[in-house]
N, C-alpha and C. Protein backbone atom coordinates (compact mmCIF):
# COMPACT_ATOMS: atom_id res chain seq x y z
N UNK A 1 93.71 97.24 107.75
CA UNK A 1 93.36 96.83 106.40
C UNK A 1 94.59 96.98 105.51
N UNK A 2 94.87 96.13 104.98
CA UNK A 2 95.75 95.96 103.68
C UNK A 2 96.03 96.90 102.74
N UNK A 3 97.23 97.36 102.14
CA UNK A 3 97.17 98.58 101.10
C UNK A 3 96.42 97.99 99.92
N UNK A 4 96.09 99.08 99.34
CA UNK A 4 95.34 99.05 98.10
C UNK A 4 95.83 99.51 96.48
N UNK A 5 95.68 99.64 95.63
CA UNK A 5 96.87 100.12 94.27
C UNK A 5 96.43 101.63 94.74
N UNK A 6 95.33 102.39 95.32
CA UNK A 6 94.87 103.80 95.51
C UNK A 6 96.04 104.14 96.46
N UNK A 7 96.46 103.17 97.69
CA UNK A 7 97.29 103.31 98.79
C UNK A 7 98.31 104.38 98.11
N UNK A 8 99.08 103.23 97.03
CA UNK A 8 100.19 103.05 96.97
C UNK A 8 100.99 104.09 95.88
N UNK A 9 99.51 104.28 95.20
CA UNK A 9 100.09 105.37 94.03
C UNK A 9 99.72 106.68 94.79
N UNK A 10 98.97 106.88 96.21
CA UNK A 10 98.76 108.25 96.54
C UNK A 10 99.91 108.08 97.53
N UNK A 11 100.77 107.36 97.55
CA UNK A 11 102.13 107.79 98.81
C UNK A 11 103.01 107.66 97.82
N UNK A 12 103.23 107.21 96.73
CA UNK A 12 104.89 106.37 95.82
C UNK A 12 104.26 107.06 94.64
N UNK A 13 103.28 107.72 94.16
CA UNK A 13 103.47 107.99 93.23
C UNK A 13 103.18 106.37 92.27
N UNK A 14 103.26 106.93 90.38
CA UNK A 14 103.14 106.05 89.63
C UNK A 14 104.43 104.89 89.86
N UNK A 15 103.92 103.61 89.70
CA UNK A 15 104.92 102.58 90.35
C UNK A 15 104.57 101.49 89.22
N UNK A 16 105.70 100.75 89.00
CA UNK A 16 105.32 99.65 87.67
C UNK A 16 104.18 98.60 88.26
N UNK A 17 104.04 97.45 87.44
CA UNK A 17 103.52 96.78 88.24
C UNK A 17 104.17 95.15 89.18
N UNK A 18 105.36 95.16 88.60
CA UNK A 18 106.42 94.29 89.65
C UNK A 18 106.09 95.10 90.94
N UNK A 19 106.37 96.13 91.25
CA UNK A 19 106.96 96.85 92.28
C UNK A 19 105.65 97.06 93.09
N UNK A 20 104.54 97.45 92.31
CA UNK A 20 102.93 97.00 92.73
C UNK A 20 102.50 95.70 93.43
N UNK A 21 102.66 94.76 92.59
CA UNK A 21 102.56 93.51 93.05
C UNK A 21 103.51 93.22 94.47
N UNK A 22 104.82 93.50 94.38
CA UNK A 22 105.76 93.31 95.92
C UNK A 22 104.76 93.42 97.24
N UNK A 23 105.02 95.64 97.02
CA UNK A 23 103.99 96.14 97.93
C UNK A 23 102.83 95.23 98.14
N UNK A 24 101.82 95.12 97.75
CA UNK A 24 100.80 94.63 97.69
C UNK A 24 100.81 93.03 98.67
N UNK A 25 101.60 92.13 98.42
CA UNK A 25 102.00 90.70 99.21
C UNK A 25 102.31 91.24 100.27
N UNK A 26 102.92 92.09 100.62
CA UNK A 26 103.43 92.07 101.93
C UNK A 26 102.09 91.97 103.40
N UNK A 27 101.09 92.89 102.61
CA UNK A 27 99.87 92.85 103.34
C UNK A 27 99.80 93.99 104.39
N UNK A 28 100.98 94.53 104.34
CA UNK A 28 101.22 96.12 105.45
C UNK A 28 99.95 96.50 104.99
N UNK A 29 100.28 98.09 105.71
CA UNK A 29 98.84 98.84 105.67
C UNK A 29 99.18 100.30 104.88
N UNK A 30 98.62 100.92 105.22
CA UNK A 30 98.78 102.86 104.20
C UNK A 30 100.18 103.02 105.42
N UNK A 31 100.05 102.84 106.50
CA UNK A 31 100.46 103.53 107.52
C UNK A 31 101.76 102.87 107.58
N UNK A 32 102.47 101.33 107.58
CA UNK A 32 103.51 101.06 107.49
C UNK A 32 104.37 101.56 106.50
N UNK A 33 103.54 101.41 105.29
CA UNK A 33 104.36 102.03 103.69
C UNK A 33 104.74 102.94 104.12
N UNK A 34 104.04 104.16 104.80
CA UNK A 34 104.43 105.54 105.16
C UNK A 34 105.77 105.41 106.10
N UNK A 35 105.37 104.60 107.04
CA UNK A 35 106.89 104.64 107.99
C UNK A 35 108.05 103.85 107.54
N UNK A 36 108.18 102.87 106.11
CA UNK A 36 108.93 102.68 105.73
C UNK A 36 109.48 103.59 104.92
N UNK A 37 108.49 104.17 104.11
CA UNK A 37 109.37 105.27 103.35
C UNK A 37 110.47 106.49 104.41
N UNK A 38 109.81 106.58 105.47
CA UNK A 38 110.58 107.21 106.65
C UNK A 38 111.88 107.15 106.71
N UNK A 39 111.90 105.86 107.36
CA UNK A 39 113.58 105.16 107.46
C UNK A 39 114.14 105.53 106.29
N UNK A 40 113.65 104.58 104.93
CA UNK A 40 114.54 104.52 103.58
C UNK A 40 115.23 106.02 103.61
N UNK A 41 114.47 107.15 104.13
CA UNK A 41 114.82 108.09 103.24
C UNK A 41 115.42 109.18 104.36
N UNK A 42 115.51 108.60 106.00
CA UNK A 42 116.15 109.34 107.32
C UNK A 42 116.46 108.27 108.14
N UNK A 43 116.84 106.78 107.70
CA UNK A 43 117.00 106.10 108.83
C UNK A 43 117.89 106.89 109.69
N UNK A 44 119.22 107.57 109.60
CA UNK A 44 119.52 108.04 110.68
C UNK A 44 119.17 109.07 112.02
N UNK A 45 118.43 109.79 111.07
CA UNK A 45 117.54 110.89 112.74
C UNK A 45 116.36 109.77 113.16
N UNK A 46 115.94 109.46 112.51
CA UNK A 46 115.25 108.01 113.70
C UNK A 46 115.78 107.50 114.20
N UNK A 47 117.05 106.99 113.60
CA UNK A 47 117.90 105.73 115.22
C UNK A 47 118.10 106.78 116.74
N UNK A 48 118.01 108.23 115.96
CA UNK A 48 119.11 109.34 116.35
C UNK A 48 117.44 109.50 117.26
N UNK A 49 116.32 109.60 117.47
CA UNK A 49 115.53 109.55 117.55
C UNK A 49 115.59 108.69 118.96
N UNK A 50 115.92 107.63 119.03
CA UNK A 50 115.98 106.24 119.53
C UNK A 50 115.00 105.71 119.41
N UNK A 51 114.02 105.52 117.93
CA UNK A 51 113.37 104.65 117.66
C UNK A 51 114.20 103.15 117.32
N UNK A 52 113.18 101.75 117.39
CA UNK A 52 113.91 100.69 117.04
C UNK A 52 113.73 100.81 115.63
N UNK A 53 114.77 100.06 115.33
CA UNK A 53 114.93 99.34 113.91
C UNK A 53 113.28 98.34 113.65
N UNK A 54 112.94 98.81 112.62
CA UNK A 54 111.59 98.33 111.70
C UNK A 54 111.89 96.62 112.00
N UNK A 55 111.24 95.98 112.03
CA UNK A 55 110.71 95.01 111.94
C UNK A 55 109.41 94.36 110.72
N UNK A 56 109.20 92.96 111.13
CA UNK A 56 107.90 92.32 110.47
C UNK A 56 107.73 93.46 109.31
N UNK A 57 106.54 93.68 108.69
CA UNK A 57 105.91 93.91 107.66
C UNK A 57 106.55 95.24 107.11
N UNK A 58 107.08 96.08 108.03
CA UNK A 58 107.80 97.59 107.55
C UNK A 58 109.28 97.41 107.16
N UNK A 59 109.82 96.16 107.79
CA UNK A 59 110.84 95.42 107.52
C UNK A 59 110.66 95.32 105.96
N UNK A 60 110.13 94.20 105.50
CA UNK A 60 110.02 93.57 104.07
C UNK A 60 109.98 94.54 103.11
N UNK A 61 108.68 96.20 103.91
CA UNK A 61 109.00 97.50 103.05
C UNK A 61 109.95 97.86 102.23
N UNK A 62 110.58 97.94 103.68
CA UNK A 62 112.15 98.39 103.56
C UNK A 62 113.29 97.52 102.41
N UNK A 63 112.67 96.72 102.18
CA UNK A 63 113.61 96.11 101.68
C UNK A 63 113.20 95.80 100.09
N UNK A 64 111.81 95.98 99.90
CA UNK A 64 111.40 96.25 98.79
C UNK A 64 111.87 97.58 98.02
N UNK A 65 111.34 98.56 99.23
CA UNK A 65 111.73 100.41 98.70
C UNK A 65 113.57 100.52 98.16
N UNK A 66 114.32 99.71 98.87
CA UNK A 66 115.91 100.04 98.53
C UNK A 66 116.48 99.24 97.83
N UNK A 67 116.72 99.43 96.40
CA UNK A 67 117.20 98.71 95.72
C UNK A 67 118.39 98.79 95.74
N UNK A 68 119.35 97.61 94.77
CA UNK A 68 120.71 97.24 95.32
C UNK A 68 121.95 98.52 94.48
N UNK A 69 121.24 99.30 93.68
CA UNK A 69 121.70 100.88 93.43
C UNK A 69 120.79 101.69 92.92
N UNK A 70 121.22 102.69 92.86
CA UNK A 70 119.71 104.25 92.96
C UNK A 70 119.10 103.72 91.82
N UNK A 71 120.10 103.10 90.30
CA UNK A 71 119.46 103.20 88.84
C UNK A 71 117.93 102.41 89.06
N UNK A 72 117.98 101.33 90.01
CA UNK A 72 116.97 100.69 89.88
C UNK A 72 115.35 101.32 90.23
N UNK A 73 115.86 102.34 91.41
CA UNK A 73 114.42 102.74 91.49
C UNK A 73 113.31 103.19 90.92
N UNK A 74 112.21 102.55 91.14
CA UNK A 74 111.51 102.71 89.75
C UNK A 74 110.40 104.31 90.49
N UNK A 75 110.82 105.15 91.47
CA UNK A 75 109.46 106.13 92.03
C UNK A 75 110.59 106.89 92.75
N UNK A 76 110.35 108.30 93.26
CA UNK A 76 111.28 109.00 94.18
C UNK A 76 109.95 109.26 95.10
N UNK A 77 111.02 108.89 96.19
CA UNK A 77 110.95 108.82 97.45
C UNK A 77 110.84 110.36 97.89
């Protein structure tokens, strides 16, 4: 099942609603958000791990959660 705004503010905390709306399209679940926030915030002991690199829907996460410098983030990780 699809995240929900309950999902997203009980893992990220208060989040605008651009950044709401992103999450939300992607259509992941509670459980991807969670393993994207993972990577964003240890991709290296996971590679180190020898997990693969995220893909599909934890992918798009990922790329929502990291903005193009820290000022932008709108939630701590």
């Amino acid at each position: 099942m699809g995240l929900k705004h309950a999902d997203i503010t009980a893992i990220l905390g208060p989040v605008d609603e651009t950044l709401m709306a992103e999450l939300l399209a992607t259509g992941a679940t509670a459980g991807e958000l969670a393993e994207a926030i993972a990577w964003v915030n240890n991709d290296e002991a996971l590679i180190g791990e020898g997990r693969h690199l995220p893909a599909g829907r934890v992918a798009a996460l990922i790329d929502i959660l990291t903005p193009d410098n820290e000022e932008e983030r709108n939630f701590e990780l």
